[in-house]
C-alpha atoms as a PDB file:
ATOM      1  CA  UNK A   1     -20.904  23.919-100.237  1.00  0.00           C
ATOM      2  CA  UNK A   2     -21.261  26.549 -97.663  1.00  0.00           C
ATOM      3  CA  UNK A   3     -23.435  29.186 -98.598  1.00  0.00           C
ATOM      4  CA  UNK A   4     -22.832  32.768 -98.450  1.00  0.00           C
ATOM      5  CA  UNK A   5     -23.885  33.664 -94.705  1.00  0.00           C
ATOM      6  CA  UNK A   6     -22.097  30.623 -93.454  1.00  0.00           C
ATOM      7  CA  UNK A   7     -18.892  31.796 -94.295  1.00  0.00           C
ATOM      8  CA  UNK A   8     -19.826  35.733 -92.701  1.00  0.00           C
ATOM      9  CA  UNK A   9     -20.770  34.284 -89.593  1.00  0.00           C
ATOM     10  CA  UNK A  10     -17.496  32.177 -89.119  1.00  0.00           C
ATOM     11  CA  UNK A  11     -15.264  35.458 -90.307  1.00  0.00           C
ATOM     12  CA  UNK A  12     -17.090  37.347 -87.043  1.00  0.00           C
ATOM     13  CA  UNK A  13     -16.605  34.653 -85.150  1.00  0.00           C
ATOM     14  CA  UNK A  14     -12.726  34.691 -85.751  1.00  0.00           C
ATOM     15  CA  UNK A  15     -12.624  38.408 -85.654  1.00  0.00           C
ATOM     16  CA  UNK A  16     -14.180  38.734 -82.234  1.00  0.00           C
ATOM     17  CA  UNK A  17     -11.879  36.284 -80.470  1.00  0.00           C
ATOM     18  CA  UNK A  18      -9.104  37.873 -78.473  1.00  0.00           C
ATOM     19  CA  UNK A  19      -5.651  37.575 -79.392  1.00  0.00           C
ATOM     20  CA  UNK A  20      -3.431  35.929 -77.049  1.00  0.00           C
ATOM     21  CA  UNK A  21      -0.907  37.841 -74.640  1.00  0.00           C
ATOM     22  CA  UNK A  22       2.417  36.962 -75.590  1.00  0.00           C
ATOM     23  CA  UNK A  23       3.873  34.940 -72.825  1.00  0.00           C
ATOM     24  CA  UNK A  24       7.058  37.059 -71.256  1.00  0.00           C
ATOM     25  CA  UNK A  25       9.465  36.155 -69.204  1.00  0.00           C
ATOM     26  CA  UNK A  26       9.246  37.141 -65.568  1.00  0.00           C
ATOM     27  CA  UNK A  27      11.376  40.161 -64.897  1.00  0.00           C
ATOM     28  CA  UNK A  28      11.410  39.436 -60.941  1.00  0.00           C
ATOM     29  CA  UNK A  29      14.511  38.139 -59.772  1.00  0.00           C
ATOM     30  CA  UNK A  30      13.807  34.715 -57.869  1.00  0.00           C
ATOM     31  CA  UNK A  31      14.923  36.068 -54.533  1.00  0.00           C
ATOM     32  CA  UNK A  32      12.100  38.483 -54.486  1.00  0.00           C
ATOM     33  CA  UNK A  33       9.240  36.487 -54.926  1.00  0.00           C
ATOM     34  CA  UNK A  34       7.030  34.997 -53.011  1.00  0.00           C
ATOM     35  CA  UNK A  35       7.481  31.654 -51.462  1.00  0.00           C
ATOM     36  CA  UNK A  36       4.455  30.139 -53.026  1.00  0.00           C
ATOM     37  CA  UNK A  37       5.172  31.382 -56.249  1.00  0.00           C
ATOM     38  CA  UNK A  38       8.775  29.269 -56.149  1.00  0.00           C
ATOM     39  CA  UNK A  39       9.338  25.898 -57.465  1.00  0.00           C
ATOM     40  CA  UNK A  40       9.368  23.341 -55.071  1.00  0.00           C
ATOM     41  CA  UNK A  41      12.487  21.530 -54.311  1.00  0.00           C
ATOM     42  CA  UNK A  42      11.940  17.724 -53.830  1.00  0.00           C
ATOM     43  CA  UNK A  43      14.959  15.888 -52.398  1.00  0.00           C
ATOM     44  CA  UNK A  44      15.967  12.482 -52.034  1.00  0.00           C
ATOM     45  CA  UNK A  45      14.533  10.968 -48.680  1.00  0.00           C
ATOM     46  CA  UNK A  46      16.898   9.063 -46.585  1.00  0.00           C
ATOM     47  CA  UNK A  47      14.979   6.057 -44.230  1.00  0.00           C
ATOM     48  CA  UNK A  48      16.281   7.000 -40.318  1.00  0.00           C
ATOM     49  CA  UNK A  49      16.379   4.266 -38.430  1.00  0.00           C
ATOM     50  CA  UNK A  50      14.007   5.001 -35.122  1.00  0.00           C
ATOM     51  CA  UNK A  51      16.078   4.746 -31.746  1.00  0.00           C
ATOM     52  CA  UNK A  52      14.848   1.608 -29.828  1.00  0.00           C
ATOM     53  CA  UNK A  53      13.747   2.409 -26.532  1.00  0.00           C
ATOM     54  CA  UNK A  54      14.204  -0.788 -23.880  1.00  0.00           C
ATOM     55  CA  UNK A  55      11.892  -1.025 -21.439  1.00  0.00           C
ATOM     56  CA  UNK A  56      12.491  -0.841 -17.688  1.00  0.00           C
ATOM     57  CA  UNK A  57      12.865  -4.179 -16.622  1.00  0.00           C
ATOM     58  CA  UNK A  58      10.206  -5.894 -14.771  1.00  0.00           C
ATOM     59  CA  UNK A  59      10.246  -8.472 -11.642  1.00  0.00           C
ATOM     60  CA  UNK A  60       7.019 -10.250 -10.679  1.00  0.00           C
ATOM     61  CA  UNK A  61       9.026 -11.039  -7.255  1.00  0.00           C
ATOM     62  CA  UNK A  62       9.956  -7.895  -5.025  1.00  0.00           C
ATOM     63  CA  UNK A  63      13.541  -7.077  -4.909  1.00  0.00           C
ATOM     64  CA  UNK A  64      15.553  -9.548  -2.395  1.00  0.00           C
ATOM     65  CA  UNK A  65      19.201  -8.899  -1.174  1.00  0.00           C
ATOM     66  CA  UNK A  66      21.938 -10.889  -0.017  1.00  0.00           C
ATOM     67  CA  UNK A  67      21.964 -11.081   3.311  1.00  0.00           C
ATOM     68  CA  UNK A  68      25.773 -12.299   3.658  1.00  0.00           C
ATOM     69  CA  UNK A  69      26.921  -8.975   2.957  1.00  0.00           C
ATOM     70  CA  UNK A  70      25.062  -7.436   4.732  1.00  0.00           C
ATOM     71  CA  UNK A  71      25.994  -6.386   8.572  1.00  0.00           C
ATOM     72  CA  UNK A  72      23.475  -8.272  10.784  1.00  0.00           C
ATOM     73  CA  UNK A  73      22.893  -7.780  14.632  1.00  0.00           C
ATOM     74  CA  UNK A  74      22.296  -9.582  17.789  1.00  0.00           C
ATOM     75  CA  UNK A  75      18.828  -8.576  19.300  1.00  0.00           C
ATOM     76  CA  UNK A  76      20.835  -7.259  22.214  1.00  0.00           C
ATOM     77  CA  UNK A  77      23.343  -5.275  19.653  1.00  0.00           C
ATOM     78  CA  UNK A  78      20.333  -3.929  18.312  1.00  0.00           C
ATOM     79  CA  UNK A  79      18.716  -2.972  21.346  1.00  0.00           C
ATOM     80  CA  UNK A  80      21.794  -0.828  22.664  1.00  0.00           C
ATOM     81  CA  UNK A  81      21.761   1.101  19.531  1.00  0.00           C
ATOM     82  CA  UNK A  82      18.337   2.200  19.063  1.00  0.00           C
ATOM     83  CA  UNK A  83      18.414   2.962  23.610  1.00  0.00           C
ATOM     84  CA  UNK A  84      21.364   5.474  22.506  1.00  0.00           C
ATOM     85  CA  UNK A  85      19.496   7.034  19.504  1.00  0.00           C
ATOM     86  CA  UNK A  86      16.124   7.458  21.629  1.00  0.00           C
ATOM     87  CA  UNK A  87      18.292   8.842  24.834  1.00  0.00           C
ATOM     88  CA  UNK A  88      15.966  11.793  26.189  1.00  0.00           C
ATOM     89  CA  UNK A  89      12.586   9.938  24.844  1.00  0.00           C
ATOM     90  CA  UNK A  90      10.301   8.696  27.751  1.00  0.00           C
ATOM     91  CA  UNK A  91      10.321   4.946  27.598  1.00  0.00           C
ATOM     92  CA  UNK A  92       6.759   4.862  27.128  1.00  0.00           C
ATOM     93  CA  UNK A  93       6.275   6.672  24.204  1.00  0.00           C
ATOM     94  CA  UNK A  94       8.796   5.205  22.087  1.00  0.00           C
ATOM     95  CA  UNK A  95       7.567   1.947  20.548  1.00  0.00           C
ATOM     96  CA  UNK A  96      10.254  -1.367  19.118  1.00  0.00           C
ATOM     97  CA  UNK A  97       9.062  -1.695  15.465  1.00  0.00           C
ATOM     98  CA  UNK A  98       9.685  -4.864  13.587  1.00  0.00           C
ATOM     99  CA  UNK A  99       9.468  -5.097   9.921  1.00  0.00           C
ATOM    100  CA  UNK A 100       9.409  -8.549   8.374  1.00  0.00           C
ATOM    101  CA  UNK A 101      10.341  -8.800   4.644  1.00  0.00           C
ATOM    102  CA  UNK A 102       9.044 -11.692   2.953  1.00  0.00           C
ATOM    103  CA  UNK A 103      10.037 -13.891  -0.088  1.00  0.00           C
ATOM    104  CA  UNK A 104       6.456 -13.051  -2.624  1.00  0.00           C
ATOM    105  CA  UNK A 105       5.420 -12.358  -5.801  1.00  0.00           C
ATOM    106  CA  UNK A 106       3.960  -8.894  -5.907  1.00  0.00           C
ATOM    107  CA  UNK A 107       0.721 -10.880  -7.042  1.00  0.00           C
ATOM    108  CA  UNK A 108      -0.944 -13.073  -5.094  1.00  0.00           C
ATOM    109  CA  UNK A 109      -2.559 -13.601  -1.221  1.00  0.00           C
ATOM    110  CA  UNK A 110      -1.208 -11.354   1.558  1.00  0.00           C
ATOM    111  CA  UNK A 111      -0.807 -12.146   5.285  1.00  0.00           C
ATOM    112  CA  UNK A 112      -3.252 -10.908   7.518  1.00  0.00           C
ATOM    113  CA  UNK A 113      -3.708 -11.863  11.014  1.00  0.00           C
ATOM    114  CA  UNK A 114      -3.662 -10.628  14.852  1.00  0.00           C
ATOM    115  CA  UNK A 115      -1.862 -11.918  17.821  1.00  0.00           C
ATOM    116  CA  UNK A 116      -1.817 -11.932  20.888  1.00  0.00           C
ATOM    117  CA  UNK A 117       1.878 -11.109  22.110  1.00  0.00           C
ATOM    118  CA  UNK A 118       2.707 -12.415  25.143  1.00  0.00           C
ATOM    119  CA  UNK A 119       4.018  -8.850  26.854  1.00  0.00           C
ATOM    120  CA  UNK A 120       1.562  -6.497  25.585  1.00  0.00           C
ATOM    121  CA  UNK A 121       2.415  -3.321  23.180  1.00  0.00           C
ATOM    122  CA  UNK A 122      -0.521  -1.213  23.333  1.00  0.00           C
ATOM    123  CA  UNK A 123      -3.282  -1.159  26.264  1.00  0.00           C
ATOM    124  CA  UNK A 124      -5.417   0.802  24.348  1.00  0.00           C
ATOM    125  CA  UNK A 125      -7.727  -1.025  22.842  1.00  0.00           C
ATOM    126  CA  UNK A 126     -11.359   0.610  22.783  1.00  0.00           C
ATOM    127  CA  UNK A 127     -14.216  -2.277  21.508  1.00  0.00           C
ATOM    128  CA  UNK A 128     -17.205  -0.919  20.086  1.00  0.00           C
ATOM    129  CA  UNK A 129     -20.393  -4.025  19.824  1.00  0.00           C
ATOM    130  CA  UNK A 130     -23.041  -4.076  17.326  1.00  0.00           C
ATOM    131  CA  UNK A 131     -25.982  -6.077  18.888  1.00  0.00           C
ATOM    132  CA  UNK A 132     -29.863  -5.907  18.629  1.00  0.00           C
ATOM    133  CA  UNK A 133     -31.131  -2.412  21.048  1.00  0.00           C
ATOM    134  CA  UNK A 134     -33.423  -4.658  23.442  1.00  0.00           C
ATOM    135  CA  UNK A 135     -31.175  -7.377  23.717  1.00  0.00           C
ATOM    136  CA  UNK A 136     -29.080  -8.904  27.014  1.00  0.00           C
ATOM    137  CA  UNK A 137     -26.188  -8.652  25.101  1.00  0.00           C
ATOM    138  CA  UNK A 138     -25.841  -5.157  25.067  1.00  0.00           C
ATOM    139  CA  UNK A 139     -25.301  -4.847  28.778  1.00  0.00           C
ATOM    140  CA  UNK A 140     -23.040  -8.205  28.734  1.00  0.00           C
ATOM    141  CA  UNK A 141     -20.732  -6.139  26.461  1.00  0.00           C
ATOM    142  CA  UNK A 142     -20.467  -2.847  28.302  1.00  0.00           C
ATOM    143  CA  UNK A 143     -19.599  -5.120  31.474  1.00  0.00           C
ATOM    144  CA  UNK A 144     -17.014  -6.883  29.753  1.00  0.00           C
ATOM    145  CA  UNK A 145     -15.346  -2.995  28.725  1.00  0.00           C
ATOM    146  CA  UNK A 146     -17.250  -1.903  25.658  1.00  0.00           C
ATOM    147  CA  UNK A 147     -17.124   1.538  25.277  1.00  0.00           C
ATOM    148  CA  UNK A 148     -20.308   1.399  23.479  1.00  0.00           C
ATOM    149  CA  UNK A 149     -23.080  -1.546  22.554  1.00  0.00           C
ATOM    150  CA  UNK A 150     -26.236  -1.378  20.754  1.00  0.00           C
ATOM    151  CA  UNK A 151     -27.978  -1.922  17.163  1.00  0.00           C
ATOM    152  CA  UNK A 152     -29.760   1.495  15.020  1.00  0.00           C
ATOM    153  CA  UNK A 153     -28.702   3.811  17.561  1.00  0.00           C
ATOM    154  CA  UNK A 154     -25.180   2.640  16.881  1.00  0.00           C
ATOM    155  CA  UNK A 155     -25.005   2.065  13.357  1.00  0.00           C
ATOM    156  CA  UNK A 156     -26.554   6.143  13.255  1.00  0.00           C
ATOM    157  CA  UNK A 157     -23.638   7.311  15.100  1.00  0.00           C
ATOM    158  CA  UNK A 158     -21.052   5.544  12.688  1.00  0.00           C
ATOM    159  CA  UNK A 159     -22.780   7.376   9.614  1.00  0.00           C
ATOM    160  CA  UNK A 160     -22.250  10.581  11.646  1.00  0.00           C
ATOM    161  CA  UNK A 161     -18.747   9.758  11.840  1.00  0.00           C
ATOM    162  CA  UNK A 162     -19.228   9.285  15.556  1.00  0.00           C
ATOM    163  CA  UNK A 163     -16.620   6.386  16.138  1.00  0.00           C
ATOM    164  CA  UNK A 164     -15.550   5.977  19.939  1.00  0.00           C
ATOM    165  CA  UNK A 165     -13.776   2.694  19.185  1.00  0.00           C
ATOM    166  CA  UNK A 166     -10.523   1.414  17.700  1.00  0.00           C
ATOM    167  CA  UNK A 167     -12.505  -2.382  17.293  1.00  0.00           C
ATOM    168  CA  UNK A 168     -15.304  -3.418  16.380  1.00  0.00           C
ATOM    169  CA  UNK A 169     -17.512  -6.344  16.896  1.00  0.00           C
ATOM    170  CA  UNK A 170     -20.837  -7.884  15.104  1.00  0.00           C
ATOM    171  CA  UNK A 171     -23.198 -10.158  16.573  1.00  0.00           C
ATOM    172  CA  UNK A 172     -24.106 -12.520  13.604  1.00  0.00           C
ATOM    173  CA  UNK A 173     -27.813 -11.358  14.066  1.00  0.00           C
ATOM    174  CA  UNK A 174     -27.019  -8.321  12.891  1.00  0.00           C
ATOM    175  CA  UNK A 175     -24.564  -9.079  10.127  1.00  0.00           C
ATOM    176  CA  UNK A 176     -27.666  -8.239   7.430  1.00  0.00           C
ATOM    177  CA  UNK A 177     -28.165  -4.929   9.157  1.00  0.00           C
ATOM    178  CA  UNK A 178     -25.121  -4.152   8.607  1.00  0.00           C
ATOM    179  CA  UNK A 179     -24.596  -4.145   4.695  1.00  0.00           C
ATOM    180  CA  UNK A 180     -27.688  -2.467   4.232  1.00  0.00           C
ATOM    181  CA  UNK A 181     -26.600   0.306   6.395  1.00  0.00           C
ATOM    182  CA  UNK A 182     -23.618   1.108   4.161  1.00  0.00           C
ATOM    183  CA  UNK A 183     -21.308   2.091   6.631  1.00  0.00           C
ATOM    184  CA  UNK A 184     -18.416   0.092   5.080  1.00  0.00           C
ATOM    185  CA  UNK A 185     -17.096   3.585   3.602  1.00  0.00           C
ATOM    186  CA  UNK A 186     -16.622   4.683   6.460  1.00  0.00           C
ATOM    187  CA  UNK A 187     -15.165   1.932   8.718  1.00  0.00           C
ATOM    188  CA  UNK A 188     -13.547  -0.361   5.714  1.00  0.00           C
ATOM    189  CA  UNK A 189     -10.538   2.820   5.342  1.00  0.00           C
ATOM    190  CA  UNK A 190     -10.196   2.246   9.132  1.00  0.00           C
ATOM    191  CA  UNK A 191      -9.562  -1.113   9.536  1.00  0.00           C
ATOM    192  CA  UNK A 192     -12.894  -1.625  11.602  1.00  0.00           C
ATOM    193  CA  UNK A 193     -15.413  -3.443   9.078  1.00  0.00           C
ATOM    194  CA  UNK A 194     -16.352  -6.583  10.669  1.00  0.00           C
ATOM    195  CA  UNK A 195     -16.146  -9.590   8.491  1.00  0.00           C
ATOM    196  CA  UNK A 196     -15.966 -13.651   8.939  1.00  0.00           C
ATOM    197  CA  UNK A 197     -12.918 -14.253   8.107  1.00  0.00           C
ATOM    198  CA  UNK A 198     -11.048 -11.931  10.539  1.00  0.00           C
ATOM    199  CA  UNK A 199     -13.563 -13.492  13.340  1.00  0.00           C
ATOM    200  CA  UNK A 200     -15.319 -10.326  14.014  1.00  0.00           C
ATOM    201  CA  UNK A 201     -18.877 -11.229  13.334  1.00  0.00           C
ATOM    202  CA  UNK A 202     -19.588 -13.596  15.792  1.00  0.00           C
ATOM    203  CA  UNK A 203     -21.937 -15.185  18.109  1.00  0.00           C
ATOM    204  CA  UNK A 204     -19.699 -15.275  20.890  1.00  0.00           C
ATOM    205  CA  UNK A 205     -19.479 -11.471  21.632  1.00  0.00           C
ATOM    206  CA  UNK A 206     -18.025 -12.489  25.248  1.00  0.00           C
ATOM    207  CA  UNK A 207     -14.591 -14.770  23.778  1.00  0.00           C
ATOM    208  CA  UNK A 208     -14.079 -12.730  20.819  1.00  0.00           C
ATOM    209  CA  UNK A 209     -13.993  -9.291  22.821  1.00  0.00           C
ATOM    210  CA  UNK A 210     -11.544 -11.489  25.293  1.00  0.00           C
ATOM    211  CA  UNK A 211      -9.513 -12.346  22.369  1.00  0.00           C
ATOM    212  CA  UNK A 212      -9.236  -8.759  20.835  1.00  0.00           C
ATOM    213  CA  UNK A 213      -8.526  -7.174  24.294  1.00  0.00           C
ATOM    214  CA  UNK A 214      -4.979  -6.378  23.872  1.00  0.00           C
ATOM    215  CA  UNK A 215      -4.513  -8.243  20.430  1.00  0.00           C
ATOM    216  CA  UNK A 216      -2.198  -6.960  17.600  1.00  0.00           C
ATOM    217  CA  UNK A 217      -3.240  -7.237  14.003  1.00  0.00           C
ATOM    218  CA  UNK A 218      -0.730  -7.401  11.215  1.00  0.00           C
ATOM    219  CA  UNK A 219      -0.874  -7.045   7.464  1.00  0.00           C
ATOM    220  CA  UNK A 220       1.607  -7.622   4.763  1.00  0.00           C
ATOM    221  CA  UNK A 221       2.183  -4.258   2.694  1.00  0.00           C
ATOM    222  CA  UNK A 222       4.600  -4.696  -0.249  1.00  0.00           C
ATOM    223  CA  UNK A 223       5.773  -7.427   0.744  1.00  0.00           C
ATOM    224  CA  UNK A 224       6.374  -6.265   3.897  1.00  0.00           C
ATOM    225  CA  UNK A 225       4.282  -7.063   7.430  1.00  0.00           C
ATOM    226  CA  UNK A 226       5.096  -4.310  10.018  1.00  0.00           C
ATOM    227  CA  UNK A 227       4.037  -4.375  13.706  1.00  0.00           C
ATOM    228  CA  UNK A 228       4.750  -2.728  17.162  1.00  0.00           C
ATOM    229  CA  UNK A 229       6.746  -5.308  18.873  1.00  0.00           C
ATOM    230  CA  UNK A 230       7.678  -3.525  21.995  1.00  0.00           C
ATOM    231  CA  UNK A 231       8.558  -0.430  24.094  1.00  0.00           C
ATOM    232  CA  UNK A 232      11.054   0.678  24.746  1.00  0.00           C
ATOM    233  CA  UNK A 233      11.670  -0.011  28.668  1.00  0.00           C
ATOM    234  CA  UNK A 234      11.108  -3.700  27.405  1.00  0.00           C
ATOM    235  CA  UNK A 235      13.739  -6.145  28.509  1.00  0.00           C
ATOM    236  CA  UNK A 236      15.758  -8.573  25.778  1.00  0.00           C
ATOM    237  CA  UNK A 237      13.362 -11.497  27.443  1.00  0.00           C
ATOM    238  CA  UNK A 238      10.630  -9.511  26.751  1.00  0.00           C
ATOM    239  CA  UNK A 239      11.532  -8.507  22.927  1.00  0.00           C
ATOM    240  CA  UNK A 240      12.164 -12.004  22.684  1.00  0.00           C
ATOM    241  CA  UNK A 241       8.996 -13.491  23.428  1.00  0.00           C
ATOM    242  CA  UNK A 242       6.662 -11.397  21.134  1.00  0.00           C
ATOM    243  CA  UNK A 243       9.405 -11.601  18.403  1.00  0.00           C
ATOM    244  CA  UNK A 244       9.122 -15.261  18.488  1.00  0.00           C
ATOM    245  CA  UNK A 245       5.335 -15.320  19.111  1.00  0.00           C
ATOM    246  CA  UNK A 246       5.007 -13.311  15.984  1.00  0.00           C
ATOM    247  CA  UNK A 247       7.605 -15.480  13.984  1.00  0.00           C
ATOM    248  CA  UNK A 248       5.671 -18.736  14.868  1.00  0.00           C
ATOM    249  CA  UNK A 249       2.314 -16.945  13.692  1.00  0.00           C
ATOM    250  CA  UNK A 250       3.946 -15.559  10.200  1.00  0.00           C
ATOM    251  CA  UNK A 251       5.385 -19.714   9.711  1.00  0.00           C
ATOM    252  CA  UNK A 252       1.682 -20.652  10.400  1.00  0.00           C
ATOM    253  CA  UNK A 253       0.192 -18.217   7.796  1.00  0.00           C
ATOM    254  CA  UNK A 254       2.533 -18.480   5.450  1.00  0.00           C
ATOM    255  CA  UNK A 255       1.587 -22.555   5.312  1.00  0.00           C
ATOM    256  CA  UNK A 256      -2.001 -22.079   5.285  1.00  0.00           C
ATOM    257  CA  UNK A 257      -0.916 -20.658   1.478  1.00  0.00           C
ATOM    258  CA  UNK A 258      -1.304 -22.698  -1.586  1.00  0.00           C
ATOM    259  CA  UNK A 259       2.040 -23.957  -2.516  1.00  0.00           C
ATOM    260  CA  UNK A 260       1.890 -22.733  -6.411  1.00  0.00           C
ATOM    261  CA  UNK A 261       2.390 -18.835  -4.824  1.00  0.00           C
ATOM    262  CA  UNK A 262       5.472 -17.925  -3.414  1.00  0.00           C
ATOM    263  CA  UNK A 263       5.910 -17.096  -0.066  1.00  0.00           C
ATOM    264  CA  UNK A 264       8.671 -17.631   2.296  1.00  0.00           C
ATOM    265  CA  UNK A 265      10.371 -15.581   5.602  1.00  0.00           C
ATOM    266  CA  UNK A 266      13.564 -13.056   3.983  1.00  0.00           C
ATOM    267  CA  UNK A 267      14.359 -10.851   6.486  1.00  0.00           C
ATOM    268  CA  UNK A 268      13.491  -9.388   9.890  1.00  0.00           C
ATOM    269  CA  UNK A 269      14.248  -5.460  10.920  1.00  0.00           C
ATOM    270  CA  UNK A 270      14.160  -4.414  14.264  1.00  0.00           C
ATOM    271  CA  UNK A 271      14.202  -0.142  14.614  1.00  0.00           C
ATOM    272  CA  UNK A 272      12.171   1.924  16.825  1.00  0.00           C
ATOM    273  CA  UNK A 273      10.017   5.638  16.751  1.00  0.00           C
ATOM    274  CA  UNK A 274      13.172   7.851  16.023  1.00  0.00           C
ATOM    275  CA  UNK A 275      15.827   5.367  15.567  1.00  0.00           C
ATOM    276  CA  UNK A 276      17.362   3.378  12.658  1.00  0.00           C
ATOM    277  CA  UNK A 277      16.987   0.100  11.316  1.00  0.00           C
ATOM    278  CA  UNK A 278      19.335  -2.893  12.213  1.00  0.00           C
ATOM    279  CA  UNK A 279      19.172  -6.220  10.425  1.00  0.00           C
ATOM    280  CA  UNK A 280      18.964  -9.068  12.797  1.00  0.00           C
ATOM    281  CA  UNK A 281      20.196 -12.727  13.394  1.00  0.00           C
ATOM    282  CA  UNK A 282      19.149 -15.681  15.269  1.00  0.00           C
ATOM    283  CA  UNK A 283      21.085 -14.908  18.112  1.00  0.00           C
ATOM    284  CA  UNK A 284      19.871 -13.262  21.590  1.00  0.00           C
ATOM    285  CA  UNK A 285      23.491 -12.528  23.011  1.00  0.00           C
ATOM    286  CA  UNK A 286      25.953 -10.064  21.291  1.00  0.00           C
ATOM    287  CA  UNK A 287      28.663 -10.886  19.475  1.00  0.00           C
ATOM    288  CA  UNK A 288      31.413  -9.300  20.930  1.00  0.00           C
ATOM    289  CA  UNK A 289      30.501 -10.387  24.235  1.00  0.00           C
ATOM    290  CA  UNK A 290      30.586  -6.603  25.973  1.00  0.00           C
ATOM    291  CA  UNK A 291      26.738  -6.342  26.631  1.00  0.00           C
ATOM    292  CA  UNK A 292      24.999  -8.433  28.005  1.00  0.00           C
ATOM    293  CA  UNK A 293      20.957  -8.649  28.097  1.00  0.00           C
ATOM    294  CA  UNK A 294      21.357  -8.037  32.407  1.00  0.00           C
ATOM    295  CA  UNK A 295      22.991  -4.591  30.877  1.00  0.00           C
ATOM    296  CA  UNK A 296      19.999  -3.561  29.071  1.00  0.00           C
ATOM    297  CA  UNK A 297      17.179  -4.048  31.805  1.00  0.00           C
ATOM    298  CA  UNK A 298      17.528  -1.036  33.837  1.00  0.00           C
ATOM    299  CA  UNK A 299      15.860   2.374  32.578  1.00  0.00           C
ATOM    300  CA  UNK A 300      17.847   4.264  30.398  1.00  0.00           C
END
């Protein structure tokens, strides 16, 4: 039984406890209150279906046309229409371009070559040699029409960006002296690093700088392999002759590659500095039989 002071204590106790508020309703109306102090309003959620994008289709070939459609020119058709669009251009400046477009997968090897046309383009070709500084060679190669020959001396000018020549030779002596002098930053962007397989280190400065004296080099781009083929005060003969020298060389590269990567002749372009370009045939003589190649040998 509790005694006396038990019960006095718990009495206090109860006594000292505060009473609870009575809970009111809220005399706010519902538009004025704040939003975090309103009930949140859950809705049903509806599954959207997400809008399927398609992708851009792909082709691991580049983009070939049918060439029956297509208008297609005599060499000699083509000639009189670019000589009318370059009328008031000297004949020397303006350059016959030909653009070959090749059957290839946009992976795989690319043609690269030079040639040796049989009418000449360009007669500027400038042939730098890299050769040991005390050797005979470097005064066999500024006899033959270097514009410059030697070894350090040389290789000091090319890091100054001193670089008198469009072509450039090694001498297979110095094919070590050249990697370590880490030049290919400079002359691999220009076309003028010397390597094996284009035949430009060498120990046979004298036939290799005969070779390159007045050679063309080629490259397929895209697909693509784009040269000078002429100027313009050539004759149809002339145009001929390198268009069929080059053809022969792009059939001989193109069987050199592997037979599991496509690669086959499409189409050939003929257009010129200013002028358009005009799809051609096999044929030398016009169609319509109103010019003749006699007709487009005198200057225009």
């Amino acid at each position: 039984m509790a005694s006396f002071h038990q019960c006095l204590a718990s009495m206090t106790r109860l006594s000292l406890r505060a009473p609870a508020r009575p809970t009111a309703a809220p005399t706010i109306p519902m538009f004025l209150m704040p939003a975090a102090a309103t009930p949140a309003v859950r809705y049903a959620t509806v599954n959207m279906k997400k809008k399927v994008v398609k992708k851009k289709k792909t082709y691991k070939t580049f983009r070939s046309y049918d060439l029956t459609r297509m208008d297609q020119y005599s060499l000699c058709e083509a000639m009189r229409y670019i000589r009318a669009a370059e009328v008031g251009q000297p004949p020397n400046s303006v350059k016959y371009e030909l653009a070959v477009k090749l059957k290839t997968n946009k992976s795989g090897p690319v043609i690269k070559n030079q040639i040796r046309l049989p009418f000449p383009v360009k007669n500027d070709s400038r042939i730098g040699v890299l050769c040991a500084d005390d050797s005979p060679l470097v005064a066999e190669a500024l006899e033959l029409g270097a514009v410059v020959a030697g070894g350090e001396t040389l290789l000091e000018d090319i890091r100054n960006n001193k670089i008198p020549f469009n072509k450039f030779v090694c001498h297979a002596d110095m094919a070590d002296a050249l990697n370590k002098a880490r030049v290919a930053r400079i002359l691999g962007p220009k076309g003028l690093m010397p390597n094996i397989k284009n035949k430009t280190i060498t120990k046979d400065i004298k036939s290799t700088m005969q070779d390159m004296a007045g050679a063309e080099e080629y490259r397929e781009r895209r697909g693509v392999v784009r040269i000078a083929i002429g100027q313009l005060g050539f004759t149809p003969h002339m145009l001929s002759e390198n268009i069929k020298t080059l053809m022969s060389a792009l059939k001989v590269d193109i069987s050199n590659i592997e037979d599991s990567y496509l690669k086959a002749l499409d189409e050939v372009v003929l257009s010129s500095t200013h002028g358009p370009g005009f799809s051609l045939n096999s044929l030398l003589q016009p169609t319509d039989g109103s010019v003749k190649p006699e007709d487009l040998v005198s200057p225009m």
